[in-house]
PDB file of N, CA and C in Angstrom:
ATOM      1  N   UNK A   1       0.842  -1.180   0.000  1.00  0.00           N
ATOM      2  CA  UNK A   1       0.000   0.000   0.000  1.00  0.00           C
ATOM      3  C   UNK A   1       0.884   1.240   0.000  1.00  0.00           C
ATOM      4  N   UNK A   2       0.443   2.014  -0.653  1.00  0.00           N
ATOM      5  CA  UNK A   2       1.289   3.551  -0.783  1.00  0.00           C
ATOM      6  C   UNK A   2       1.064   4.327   0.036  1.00  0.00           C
ATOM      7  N   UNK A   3       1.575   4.608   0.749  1.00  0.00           N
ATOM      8  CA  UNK A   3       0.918   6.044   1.479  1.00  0.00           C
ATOM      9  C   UNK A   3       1.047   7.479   0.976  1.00  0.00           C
ATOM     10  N   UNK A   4      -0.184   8.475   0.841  1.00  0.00           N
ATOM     11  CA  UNK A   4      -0.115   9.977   0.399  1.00  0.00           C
ATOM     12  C   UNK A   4       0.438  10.943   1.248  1.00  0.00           C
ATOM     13  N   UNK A   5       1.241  12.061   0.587  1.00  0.00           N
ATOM     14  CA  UNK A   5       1.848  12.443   1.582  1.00  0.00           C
ATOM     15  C   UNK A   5       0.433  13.595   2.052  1.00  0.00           C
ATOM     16  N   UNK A   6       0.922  14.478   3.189  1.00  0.00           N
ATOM     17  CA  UNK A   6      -0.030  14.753   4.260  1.00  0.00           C
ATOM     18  C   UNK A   6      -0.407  16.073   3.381  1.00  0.00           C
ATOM     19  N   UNK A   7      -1.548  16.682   3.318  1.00  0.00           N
ATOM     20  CA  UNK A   7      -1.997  17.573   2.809  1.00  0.00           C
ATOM     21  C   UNK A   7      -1.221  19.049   3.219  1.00  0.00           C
ATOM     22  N   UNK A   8      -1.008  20.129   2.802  1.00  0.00           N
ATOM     23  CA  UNK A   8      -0.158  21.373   2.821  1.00  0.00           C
ATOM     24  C   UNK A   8      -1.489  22.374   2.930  1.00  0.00           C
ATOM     25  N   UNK A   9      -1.648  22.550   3.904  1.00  0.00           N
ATOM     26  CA  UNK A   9      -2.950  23.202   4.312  1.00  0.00           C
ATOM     27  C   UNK A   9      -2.529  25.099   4.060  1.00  0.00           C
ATOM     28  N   UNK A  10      -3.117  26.062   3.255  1.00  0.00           N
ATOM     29  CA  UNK A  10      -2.737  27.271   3.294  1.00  0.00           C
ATOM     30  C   UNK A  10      -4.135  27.934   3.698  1.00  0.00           C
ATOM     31  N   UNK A  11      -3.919  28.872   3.939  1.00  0.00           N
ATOM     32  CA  UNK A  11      -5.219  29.967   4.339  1.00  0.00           C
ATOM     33  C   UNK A  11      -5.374  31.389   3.334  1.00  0.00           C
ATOM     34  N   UNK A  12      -6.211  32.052   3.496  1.00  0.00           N
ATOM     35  CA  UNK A  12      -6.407  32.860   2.669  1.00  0.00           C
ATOM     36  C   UNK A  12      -5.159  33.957   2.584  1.00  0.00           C
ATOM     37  N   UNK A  13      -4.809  34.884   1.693  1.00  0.00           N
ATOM     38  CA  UNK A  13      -3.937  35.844   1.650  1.00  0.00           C
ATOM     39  C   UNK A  13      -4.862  37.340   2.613  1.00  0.00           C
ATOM     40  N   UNK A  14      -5.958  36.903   2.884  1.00  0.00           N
ATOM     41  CA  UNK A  14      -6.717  38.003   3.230  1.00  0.00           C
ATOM     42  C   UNK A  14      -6.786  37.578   4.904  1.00  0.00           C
ATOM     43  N   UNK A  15      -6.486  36.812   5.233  1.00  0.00           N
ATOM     44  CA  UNK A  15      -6.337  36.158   6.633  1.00  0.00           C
ATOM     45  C   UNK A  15      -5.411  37.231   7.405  1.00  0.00           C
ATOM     46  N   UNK A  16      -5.894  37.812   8.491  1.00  0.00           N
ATOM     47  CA  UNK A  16      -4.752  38.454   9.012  1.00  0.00           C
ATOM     48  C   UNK A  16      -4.521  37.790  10.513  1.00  0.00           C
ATOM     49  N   UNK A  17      -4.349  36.269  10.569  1.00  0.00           N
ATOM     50  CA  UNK A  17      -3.531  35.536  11.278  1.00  0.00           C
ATOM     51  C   UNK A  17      -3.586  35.360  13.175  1.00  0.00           C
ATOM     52  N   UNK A  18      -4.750  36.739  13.103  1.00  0.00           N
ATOM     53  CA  UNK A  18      -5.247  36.493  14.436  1.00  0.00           C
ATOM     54  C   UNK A  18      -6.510  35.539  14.801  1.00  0.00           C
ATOM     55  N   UNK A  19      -6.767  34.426  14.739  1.00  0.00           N
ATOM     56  CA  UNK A  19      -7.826  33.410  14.507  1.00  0.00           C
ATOM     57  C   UNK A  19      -9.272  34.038  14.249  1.00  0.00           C
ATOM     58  N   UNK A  20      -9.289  34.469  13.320  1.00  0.00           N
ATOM     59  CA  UNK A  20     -10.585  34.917  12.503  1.00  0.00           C
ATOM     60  C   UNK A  20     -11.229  34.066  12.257  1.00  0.00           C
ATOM     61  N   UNK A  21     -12.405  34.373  11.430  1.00  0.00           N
ATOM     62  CA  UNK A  21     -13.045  33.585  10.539  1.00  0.00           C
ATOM     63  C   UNK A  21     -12.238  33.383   8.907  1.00  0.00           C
ATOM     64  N   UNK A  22     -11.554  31.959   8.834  1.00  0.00           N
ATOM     65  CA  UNK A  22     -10.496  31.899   8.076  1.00  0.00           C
ATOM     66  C   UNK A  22     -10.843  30.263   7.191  1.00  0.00           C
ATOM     67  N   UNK A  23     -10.416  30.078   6.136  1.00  0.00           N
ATOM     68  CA  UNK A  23     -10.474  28.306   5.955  1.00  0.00           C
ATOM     69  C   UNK A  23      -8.975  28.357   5.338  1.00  0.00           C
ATOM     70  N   UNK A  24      -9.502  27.452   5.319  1.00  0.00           N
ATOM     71  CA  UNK A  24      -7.643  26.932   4.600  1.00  0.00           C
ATOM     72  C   UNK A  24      -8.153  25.642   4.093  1.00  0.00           C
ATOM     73  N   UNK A  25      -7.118  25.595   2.815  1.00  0.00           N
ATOM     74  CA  UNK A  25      -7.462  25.027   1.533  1.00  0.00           C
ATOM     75  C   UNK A  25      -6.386  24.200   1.068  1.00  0.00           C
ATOM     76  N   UNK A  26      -6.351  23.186   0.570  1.00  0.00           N
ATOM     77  CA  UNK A  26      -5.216  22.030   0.255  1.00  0.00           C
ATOM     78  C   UNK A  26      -5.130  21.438  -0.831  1.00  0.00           C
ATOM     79  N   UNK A  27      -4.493  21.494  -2.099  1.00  0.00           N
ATOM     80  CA  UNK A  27      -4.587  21.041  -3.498  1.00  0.00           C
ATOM     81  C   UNK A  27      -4.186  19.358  -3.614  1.00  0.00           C
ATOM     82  N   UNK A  28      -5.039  18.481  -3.548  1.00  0.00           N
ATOM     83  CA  UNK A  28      -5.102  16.909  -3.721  1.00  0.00           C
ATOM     84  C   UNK A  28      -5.261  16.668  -4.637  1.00  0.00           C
ATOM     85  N   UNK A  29      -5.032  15.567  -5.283  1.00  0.00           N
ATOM     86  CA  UNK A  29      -4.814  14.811  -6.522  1.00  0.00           C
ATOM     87  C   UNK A  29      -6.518  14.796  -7.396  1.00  0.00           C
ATOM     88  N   UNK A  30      -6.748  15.794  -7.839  1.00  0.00           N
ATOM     89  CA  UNK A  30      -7.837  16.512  -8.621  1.00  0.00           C
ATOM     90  C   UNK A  30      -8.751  16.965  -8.006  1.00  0.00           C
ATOM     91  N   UNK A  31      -8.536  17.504  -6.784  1.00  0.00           N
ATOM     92  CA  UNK A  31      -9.968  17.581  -5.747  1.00  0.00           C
ATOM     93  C   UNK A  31      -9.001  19.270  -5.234  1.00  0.00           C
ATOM     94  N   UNK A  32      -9.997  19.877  -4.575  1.00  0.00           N
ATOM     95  CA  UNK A  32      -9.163  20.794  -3.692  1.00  0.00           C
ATOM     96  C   UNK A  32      -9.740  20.792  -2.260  1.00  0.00           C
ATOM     97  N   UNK A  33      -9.389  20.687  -1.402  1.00  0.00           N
ATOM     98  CA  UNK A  33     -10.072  20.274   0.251  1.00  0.00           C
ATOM     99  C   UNK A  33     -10.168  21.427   1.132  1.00  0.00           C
ATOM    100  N   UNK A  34     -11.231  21.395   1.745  1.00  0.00           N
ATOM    101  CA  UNK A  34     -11.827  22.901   2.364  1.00  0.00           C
ATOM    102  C   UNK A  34     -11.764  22.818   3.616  1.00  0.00           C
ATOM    103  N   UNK A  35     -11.112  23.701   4.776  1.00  0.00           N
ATOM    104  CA  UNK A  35     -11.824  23.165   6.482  1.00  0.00           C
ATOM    105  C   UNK A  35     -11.782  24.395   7.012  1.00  0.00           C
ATOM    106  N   UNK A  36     -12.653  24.390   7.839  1.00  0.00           N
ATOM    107  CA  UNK A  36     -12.423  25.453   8.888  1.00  0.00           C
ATOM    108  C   UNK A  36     -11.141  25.979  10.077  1.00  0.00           C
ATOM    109  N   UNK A  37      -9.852  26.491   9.483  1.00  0.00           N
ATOM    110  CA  UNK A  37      -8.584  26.897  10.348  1.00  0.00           C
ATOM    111  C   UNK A  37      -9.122  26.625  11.580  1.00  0.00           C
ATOM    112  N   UNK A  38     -10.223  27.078  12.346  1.00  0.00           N
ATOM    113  CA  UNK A  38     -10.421  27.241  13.965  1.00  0.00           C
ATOM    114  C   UNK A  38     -10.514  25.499  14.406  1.00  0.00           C
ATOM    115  N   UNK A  39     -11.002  24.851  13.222  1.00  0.00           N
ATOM    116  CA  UNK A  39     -11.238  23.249  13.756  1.00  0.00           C
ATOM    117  C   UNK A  39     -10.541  22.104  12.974  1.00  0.00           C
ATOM    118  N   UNK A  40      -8.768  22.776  12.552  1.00  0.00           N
ATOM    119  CA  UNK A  40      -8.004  21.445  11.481  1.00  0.00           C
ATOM    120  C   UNK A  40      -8.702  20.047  11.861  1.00  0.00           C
ATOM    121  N   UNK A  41      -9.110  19.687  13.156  1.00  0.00           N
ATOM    122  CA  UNK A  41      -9.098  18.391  12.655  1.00  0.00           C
ATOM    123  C   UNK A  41     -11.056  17.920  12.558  1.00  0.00           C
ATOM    124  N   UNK A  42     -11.451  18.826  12.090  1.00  0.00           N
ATOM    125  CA  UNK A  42     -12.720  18.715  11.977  1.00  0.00           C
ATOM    126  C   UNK A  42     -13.364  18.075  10.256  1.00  0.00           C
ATOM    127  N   UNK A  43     -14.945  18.451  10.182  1.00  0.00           N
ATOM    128  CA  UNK A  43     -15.092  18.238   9.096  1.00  0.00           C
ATOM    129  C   UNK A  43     -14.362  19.231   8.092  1.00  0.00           C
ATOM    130  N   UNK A  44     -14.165  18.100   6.438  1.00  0.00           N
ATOM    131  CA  UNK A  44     -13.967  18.983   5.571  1.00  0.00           C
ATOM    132  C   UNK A  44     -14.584  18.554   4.543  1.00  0.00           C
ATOM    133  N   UNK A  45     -14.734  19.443   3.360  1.00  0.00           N
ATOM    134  CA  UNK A  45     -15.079  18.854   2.130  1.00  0.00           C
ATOM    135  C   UNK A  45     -14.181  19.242   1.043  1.00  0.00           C
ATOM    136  N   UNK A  46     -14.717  18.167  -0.177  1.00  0.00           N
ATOM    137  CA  UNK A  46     -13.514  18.004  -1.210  1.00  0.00           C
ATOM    138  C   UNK A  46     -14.447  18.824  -2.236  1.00  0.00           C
ATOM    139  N   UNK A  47     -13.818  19.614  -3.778  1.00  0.00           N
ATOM    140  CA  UNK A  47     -14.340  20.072  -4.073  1.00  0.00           C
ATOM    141  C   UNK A  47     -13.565  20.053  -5.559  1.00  0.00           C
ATOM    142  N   UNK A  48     -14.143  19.609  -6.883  1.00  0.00           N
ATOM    143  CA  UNK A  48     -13.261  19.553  -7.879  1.00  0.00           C
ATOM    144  C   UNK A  48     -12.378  20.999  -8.448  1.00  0.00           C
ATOM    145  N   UNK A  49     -11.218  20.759  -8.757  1.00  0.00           N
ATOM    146  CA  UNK A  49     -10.310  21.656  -8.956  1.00  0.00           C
ATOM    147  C   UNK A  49     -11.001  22.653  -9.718  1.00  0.00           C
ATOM    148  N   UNK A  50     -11.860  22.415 -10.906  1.00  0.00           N
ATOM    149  CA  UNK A  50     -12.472  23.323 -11.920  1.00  0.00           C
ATOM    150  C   UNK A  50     -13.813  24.291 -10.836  1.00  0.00           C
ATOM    151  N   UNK A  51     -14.368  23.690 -10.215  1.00  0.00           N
ATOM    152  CA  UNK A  51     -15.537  24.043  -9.553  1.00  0.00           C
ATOM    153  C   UNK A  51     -14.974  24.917  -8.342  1.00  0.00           C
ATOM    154  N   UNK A  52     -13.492  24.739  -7.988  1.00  0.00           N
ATOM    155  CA  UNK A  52     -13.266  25.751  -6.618  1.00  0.00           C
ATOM    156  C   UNK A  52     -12.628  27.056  -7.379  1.00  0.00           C
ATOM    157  N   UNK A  53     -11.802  26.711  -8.925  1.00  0.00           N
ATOM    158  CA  UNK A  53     -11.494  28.035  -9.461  1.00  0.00           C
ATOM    159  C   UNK A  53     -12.431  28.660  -9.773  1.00  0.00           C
ATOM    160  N   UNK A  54     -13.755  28.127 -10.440  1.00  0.00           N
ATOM    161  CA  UNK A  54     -15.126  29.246 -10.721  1.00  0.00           C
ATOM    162  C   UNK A  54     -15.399  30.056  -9.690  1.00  0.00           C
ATOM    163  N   UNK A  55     -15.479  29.548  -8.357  1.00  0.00           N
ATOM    164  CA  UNK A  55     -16.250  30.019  -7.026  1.00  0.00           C
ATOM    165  C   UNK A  55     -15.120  31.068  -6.852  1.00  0.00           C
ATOM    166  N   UNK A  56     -14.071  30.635  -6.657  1.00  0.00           N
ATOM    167  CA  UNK A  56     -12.648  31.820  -6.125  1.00  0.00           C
ATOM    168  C   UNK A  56     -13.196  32.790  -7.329  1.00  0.00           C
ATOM    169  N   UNK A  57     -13.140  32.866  -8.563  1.00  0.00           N
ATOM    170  CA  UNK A  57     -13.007  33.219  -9.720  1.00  0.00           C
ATOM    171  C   UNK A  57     -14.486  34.129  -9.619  1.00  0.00           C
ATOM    172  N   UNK A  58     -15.785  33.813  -8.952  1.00  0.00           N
ATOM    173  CA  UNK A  58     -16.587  34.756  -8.838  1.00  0.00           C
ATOM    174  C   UNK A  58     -16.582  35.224  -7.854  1.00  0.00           C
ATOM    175  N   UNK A  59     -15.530  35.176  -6.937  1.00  0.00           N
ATOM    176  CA  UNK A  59     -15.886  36.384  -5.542  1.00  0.00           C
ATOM    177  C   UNK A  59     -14.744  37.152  -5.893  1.00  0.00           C
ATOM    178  N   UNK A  60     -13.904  36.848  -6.688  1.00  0.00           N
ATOM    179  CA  UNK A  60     -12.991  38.235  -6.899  1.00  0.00           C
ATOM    180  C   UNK A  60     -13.799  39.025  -8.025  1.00  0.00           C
ATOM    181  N   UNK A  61     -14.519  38.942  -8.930  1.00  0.00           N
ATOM    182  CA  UNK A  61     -15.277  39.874  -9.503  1.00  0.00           C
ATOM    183  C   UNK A  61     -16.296  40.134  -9.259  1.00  0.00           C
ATOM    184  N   UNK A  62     -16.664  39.716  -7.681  1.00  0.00           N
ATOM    185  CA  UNK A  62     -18.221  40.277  -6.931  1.00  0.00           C
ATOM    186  C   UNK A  62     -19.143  39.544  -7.474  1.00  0.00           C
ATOM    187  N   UNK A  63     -19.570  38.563  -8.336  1.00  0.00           N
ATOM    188  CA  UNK A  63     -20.747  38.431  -8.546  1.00  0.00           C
ATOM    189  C   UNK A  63     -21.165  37.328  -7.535  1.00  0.00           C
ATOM    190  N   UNK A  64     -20.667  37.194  -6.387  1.00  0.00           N
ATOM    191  CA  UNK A  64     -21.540  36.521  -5.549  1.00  0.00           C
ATOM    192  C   UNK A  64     -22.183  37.303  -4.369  1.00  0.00           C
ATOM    193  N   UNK A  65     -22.439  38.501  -4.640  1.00  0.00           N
ATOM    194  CA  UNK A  65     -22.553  39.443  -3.629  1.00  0.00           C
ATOM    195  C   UNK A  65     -24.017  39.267  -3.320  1.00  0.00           C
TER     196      UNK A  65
END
């Protein structure tokens, strides 16, 4: 059996590092993985690579306002 190496968890660039309301996000082998920073070892969800660039991709041009 192979083992994967451990996910590289980053947080937003807009995070200013005092435990906010923050997620942090992890690029997996075609998926991208979502959790809440305040609870790493909590729930997360997986989310396909194309479907998390649309979503990023419409809150930087506002149309999810």
């Amino acid at each position: 059996m192979t083992s994967l190496p451990a996910p590289q968890w980053r947080k937003s660039s807009y995070s200013n590092g005092t435990g906010g309301e923050c997620v942090e996000v992890a690029e997996l082998a075609g998926i991208t993985a979502v959790r809440d920073s305040k609870v790493p070892a909590g729930p997360r969800i997986a989310i396909q690579h194309a479907a998390w660039a649309g979503f990023v991709g419409a809150l930087r041009t506002s149309r999810l306002d």
